[in-house]
Protein backbone atom coordinates (compact mmCIF):
# COMPACT_ATOMS: atom_id res chain seq x y z
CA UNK A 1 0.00 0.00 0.00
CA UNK A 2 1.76 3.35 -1.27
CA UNK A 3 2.37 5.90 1.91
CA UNK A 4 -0.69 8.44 1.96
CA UNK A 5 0.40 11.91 0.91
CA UNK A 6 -0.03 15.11 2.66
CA UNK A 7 -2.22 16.07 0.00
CA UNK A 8 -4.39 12.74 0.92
CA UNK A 9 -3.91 12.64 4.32
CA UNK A 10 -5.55 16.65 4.35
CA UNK A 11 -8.23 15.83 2.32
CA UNK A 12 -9.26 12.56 4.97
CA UNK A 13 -9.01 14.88 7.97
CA UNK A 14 -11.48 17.00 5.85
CA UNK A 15 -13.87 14.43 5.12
CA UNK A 16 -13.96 12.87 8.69
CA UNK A 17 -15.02 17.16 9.89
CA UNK A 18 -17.42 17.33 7.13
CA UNK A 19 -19.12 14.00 8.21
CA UNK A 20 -19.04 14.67 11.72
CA UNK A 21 -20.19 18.10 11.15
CA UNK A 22 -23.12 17.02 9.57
CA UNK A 23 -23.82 14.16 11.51
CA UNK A 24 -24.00 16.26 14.85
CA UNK A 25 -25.95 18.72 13.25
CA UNK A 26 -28.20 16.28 11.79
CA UNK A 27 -28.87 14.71 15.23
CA UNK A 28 -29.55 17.58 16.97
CA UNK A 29 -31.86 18.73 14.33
CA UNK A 30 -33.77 15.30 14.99
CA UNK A 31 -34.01 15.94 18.73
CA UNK A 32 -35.82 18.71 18.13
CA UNK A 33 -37.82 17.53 15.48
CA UNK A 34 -38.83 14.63 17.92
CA UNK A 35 -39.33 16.78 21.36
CA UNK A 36 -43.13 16.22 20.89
CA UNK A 37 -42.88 12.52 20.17
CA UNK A 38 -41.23 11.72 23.40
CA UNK A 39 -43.08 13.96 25.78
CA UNK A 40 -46.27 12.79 23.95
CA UNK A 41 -47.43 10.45 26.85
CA UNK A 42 -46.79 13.28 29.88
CA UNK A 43 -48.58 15.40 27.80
CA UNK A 44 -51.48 12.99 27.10
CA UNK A 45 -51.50 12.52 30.76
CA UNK A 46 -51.39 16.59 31.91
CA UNK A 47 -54.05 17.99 29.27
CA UNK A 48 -56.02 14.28 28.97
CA UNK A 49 -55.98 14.24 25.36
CA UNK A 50 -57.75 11.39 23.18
CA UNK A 51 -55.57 9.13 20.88
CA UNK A 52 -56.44 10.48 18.12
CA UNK A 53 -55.41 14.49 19.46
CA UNK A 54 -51.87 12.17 20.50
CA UNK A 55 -51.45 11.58 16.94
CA UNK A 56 -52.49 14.65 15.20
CA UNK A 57 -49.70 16.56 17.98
CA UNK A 58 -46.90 13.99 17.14
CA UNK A 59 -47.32 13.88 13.18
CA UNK A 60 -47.41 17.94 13.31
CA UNK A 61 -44.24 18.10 13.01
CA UNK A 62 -43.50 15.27 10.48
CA UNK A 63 -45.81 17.41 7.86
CA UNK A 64 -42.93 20.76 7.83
CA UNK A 65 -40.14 18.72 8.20
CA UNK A 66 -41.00 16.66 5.37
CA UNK A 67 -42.95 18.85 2.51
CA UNK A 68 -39.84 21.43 3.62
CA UNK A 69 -37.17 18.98 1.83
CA UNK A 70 -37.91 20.05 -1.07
CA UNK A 71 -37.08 23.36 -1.14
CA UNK A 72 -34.52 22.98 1.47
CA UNK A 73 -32.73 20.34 -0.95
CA UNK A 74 -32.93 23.10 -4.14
CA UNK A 75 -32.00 26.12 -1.82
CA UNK A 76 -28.65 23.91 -0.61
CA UNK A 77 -28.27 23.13 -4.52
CA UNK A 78 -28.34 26.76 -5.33
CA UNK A 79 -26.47 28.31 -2.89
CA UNK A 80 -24.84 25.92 -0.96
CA UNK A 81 -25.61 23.51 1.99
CA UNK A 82 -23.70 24.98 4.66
CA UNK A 83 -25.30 27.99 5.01
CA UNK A 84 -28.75 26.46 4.37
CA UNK A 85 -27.96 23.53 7.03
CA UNK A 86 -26.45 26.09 9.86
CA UNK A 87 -30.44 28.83 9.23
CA UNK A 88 -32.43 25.82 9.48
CA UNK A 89 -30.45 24.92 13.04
CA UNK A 90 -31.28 28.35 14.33
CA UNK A 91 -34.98 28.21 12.63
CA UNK A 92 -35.11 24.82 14.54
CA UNK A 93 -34.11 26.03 17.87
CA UNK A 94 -37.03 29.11 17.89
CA UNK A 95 -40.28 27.00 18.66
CA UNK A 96 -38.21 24.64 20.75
CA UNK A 97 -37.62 27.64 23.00
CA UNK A 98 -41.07 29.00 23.03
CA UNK A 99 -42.41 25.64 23.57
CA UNK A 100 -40.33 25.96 27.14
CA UNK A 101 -42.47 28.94 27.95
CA UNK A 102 -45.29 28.11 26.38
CA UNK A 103 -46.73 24.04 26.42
CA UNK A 104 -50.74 24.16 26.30
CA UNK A 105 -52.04 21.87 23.66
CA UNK A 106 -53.00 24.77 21.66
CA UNK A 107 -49.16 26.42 21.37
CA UNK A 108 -48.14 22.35 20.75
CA UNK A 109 -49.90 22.53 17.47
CA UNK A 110 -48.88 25.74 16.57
CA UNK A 111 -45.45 25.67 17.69
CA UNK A 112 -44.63 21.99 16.48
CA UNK A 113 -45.24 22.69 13.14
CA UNK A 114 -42.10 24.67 13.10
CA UNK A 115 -40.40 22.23 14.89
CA UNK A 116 -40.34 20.51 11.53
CA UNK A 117 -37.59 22.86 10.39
CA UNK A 118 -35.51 19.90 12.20
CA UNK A 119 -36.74 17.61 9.63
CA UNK A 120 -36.07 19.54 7.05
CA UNK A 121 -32.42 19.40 7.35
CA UNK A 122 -31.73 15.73 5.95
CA UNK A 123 -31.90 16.44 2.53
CA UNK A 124 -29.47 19.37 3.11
CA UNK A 125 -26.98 17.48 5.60
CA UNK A 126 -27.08 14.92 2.08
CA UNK A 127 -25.71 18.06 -0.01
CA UNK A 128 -23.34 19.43 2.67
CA UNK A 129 -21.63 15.33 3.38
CA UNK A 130 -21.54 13.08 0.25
CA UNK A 131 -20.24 15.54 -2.21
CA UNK A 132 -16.93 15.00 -0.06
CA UNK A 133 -16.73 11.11 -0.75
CA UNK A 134 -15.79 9.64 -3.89
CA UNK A 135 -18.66 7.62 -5.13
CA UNK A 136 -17.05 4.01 -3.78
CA UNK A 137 -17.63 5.27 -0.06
CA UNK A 138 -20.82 7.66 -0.40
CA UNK A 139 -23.03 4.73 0.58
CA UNK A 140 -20.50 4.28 4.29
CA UNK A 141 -20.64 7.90 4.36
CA UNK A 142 -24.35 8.70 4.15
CA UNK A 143 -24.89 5.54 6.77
CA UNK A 144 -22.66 6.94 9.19
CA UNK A 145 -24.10 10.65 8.72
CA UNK A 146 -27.53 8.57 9.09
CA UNK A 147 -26.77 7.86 12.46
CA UNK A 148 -27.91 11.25 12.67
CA UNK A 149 -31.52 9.87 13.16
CA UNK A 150 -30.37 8.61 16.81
CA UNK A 151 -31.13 12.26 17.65
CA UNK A 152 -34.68 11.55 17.87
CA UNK A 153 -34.04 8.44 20.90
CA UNK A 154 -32.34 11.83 22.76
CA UNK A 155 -35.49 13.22 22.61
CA UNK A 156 -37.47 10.24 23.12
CA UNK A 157 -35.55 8.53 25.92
CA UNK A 158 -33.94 11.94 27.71
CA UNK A 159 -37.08 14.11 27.06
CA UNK A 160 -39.73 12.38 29.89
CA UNK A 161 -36.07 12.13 32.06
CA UNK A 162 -35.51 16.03 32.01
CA UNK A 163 -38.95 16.85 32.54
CA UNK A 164 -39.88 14.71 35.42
CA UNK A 165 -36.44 16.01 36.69
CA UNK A 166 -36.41 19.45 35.86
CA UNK A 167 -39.67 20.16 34.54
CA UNK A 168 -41.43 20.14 31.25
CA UNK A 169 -39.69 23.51 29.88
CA UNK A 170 -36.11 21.63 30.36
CA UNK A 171 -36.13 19.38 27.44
CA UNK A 172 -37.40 22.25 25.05
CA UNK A 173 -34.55 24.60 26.47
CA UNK A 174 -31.72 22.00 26.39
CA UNK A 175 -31.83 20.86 22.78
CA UNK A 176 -33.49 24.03 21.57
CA UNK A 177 -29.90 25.67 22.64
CA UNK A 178 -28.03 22.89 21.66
CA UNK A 179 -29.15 23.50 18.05
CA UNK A 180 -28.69 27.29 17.97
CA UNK A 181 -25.04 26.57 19.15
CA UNK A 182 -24.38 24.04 16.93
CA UNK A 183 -26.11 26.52 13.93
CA UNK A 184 -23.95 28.95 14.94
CA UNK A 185 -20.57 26.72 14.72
CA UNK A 186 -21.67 25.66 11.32
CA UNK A 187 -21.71 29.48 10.34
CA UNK A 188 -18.20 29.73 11.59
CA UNK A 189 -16.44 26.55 11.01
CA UNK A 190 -18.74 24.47 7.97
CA UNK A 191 -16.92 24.13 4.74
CA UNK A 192 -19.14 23.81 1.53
CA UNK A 193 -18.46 21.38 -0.97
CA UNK A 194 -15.39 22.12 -3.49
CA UNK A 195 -16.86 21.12 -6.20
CA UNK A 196 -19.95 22.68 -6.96
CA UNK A 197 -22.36 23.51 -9.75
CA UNK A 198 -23.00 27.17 -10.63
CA UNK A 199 -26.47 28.48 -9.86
CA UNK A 200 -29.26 27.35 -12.24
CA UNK A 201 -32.91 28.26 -13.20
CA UNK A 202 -35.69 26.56 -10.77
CA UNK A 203 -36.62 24.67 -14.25
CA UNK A 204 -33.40 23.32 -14.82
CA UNK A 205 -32.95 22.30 -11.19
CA UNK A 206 -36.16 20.54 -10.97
CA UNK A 207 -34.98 18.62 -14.37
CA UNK A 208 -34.36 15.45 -12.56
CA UNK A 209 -37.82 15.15 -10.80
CA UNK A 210 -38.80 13.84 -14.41
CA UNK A 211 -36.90 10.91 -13.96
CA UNK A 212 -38.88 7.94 -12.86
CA UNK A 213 -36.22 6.93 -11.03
CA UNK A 214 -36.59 9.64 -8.63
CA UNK A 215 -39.96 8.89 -7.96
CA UNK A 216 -39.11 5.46 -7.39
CA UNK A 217 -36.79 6.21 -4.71
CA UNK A 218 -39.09 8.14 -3.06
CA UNK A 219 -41.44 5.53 -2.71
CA UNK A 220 -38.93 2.71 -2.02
CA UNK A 221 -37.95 5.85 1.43
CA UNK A 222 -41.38 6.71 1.81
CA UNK A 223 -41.68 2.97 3.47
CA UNK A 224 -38.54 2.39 4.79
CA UNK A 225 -37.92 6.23 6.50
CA UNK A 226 -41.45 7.10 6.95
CA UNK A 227 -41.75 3.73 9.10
CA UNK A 228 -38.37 4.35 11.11
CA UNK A 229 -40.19 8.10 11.70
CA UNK A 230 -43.92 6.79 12.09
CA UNK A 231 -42.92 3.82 14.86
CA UNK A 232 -39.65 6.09 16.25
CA UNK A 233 -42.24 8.94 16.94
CA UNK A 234 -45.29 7.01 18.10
CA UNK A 235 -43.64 4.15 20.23
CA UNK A 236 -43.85 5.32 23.58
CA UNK A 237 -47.73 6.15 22.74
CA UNK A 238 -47.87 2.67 21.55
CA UNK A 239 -45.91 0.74 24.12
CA UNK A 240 -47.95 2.53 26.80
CA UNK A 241 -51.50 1.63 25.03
CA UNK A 242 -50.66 -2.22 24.31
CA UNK A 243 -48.54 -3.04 27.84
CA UNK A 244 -49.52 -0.04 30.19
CA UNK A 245 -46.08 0.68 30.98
CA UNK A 246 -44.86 4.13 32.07
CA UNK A 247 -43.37 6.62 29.67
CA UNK A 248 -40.01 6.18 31.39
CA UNK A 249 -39.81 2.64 30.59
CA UNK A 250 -42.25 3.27 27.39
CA UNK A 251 -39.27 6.06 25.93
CA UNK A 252 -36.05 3.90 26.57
CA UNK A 253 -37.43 0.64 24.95
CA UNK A 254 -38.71 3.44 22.42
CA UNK A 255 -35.11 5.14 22.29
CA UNK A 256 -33.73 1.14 21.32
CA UNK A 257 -35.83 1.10 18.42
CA UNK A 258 -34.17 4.13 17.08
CA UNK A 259 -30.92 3.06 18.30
CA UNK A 260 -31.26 -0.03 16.33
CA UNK A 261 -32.64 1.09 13.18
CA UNK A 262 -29.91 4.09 13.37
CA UNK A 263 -26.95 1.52 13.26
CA UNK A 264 -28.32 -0.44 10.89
CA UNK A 265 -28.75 2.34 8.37
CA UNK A 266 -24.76 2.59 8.37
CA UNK A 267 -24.40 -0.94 8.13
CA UNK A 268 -26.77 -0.55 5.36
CA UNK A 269 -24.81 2.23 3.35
CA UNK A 270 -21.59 -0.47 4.01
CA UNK A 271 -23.37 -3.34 2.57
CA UNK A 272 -24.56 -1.20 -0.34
CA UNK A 273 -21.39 -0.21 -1.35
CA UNK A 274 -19.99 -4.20 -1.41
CA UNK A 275 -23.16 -5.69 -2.28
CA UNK A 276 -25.43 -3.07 -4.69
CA UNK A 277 -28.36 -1.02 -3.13
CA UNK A 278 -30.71 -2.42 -4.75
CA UNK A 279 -29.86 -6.10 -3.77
CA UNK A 280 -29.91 -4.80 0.27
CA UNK A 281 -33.44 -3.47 -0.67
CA UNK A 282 -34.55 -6.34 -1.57
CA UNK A 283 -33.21 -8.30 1.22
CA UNK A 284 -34.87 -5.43 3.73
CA UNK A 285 -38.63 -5.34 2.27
CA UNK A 286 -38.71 -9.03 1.94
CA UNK A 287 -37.77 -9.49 5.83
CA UNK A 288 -40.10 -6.34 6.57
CA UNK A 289 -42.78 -7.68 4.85
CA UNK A 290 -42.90 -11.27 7.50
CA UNK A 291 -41.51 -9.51 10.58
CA UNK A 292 -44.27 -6.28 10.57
CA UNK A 293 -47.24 -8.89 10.97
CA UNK A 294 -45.68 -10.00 14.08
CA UNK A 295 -46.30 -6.35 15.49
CA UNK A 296 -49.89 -7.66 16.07
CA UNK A 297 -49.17 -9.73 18.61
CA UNK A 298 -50.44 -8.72 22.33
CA UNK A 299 -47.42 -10.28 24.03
CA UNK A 300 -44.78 -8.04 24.84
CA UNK A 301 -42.07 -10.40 24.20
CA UNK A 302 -42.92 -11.26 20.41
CA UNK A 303 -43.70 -7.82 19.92
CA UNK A 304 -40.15 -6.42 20.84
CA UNK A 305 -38.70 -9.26 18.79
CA UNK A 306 -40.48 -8.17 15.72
CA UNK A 307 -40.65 -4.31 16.54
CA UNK A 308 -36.34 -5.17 16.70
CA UNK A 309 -36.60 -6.63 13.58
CA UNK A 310 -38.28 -3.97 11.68
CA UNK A 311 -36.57 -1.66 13.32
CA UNK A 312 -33.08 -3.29 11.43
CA UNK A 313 -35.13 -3.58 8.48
CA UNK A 314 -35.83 -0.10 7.72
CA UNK A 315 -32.50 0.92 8.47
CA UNK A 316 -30.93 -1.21 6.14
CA UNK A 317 -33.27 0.15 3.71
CA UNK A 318 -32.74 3.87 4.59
CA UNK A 319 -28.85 3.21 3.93
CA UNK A 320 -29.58 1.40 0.67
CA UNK A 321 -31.85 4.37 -0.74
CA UNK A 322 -29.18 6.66 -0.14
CA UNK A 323 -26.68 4.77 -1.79
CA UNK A 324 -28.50 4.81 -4.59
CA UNK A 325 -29.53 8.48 -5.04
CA UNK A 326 -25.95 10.01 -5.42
CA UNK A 327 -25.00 6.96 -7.59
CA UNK A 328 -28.08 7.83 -9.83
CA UNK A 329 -28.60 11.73 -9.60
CA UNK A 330 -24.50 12.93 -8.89
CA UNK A 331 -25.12 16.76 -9.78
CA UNK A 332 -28.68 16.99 -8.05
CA UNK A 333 -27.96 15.36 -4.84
CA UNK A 334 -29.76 18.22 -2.96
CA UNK A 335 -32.66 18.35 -4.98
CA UNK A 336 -33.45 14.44 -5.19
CA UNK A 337 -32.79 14.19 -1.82
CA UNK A 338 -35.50 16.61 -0.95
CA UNK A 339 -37.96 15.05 -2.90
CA UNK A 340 -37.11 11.58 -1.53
CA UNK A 341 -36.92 13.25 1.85
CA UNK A 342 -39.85 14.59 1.73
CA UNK A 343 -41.70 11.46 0.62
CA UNK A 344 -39.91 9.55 3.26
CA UNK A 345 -41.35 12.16 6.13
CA UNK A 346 -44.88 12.10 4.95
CA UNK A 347 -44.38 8.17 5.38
CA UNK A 348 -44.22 9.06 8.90
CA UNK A 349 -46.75 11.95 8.97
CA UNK A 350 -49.72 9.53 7.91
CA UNK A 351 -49.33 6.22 10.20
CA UNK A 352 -49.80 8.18 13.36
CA UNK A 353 -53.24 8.83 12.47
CA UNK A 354 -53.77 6.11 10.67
CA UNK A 355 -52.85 4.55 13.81
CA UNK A 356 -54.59 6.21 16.87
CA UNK A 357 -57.95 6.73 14.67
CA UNK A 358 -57.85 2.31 14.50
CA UNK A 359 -57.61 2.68 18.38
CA UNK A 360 -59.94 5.32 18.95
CA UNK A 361 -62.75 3.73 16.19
CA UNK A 362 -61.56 -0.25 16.05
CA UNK A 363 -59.82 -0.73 19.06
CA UNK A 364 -57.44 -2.49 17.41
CA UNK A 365 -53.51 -0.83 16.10
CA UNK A 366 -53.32 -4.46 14.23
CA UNK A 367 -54.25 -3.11 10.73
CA UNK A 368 -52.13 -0.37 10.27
CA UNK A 369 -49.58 -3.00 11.24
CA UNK A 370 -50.42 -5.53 8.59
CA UNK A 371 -50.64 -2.50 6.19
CA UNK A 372 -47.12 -2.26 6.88
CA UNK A 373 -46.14 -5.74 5.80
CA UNK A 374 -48.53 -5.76 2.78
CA UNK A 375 -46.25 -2.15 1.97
CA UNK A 376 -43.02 -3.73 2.30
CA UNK A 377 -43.81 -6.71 -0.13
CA UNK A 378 -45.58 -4.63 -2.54
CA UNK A 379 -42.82 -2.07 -2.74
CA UNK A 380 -40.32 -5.71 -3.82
CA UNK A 381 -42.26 -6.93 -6.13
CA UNK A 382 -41.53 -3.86 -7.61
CA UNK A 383 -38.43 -3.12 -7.50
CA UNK A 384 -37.84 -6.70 -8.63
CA UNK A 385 -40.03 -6.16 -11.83
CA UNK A 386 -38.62 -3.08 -12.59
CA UNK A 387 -35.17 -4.47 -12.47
CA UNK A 388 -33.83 -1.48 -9.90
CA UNK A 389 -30.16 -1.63 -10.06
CA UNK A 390 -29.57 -3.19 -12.88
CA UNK A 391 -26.87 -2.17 -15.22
């Protein structure tokens, strides 16, 4: 193996900032983005809110953060994702701070929605990391940056800890500072990429979103993303309707859940690089489509088995999108991403209610759960057919 020149060894210690740059950013972004989810069952409790008002408050969020990729993605395109990653920090950290002073159900609808500014960072953290890797390590570089996600078990696991602590403000003041700081260092210290192309025409930019394969990808993340989102955000709701535990111990098995599916995105964006994305795809909706039926059962230990399962399923699929969007759509990273972003959210806006109307008018979560499955196996077939991947 030649001796890595200065030249090389500069350009490593570059890419290893950029990616942990983003990947900080892009986790505290998710904290805030999931502040609701995890205080969801305190505030169920405090205001005695239906199921249904649970849902509609926890997918509030979900709808800003993901219709927002869109133009977040073409804004980072056009002029550039660092400062477009480090506005949407300090956007992010302004309703988290009112929330502190302000936490009635009224100013949690109002305010939530622009705690979707969080979500609306993914498709820019994208722009601002993979440019930086050549092509044969974007898909380990996007996994790792999609450990990013873990953010949300923060909010999910610390959020009920720091309120019962310190109050219901503290977990809206802690991370809502935490991502103004971290805005602000981005401002100071974020790099954009070097290679970049010079501004074009909103026509010309949205060029690619004619490609079927775009729209393809969107679907393929509007399962596996908007079911890491829709379970990550509504499992301590869940856990404590099914097995009456208490949001403690309903927020850290919650918080594993995201943990899981986090790390197995990376492994995911490893194994597409070796293996192909399309293959891990495959491999992830065909184990998604047996494991979500077993999220039926009323058992708690079958249901953590398969909710674990899942859970490694969609990450693997999350990595294996994103290998797959660069590899496709080189010069309009930003742009795809937000429109595959964006799909992916509003996969995780819509089961929430889906899911707390089938408690409050079936009794049952069951459907939504064998929805899921049918999803996963539906969303194979295709990409078998269509011969995704294929060269």
């Amino acid at each position: 193996m030649p001796p890595r020149t200065r030249s090389g060894t500069r350009q490593v210690n570059m890419e290893r900032r950029i990616l942990a740059q983003g990947t900080i950013g892009f986790a505290l972004a998710f904290a805030v983005w999931g502040l609701l989810a995890g205080l969801a069952p305190l505030f169920k409790q405090q205001y005695g809110l239906t199921q249904t008002q649970v849902s509609i408050m926890v997918a509030i969020p979900v709808l800003l953060g993901s219709l927002g990729r869109v133009p977040a993605g073409l804004l980072a395109d056009r002029f550039g994702p660092k400062r477009v990653f480090a506005i949407l920090l300090l956007g992010a950290s302004v309703p988290a701070l009112l929330l502190s002073m302000f936490h009635d159900y009224r100013s949690l609808l109002t305010w939530g929605v622009l705690l979707g500014l969080g979500g609306t960072t993914f498709a820019v953290g994208v722009a601002y990391t993979a440019p930086w890797f050549p092509k044969e390590r974007q898909g380990a570089a996007l996994g790792i940056f999609g450990i990013g996600t873990g953010g949300q078990s923060l909010a999910v696991f610390g959020g009920p800890l720091l309120a019962r602590a310190f109050g219901m403000s503290a977990p809206f003041v802690l991370f809502g500072c935490l991502a103004l700081i971290w805005g602000l260092v981005l401002l100071a210290v974020g790099r954009d990429p070097e290679q970049r192309r010079p501004a074009t025409s909103l026509r010309v930019a949205l060029q690619p979103l004619q490609e079927p394969r775009c729209w393809l990808f969107s679907l393929f993340y509007f399962v596996t993303f908007g079911g890491f989102v829709a379970l990550g955000i509504y499992m301590p709701s869940l856990l404590k309707e099914l097995f009456q535990l208490d949001p403690a111990d309903a927020g850290l098995r919650a918080a594993g859940f995201i943990v899981v599916s986090t790390a197995a995105r990376a492994v995911g964006g490893g194994w597409s690089d070796r293996f192909g994305g399309a293959r891990v795809l495959a491999w992830a909706f065909a184990a998604m489509g047996v494991l979500a039926f077993g999220l039926t059962f009323r058992a708690i230990a079958p249901f953590t088995v398969a909710a674990l399962g899942v859970a490694v399923c969609l990450g693997l699929g999350n990595g294996a999108v994103f290998k797959l969007v660069p590899q496709y759509f080189p010069n309009q990273v930003g742009t795809v991403t937000g429109l595959v972003g964006a799909a992916g959210g509003l996969g995780g806006f819509f089961p929430p209610l889906v899911l707390g109307l089938m408690k409050d008018h079936l009794g049952s979560f069951a459907p939504g759960f064998v929805l899921l499955g049918c999803f996963a196996l539906g969303c194979l077939a295709l990409l078998r057919s269509l011969r995704v991947g294929e060269q």
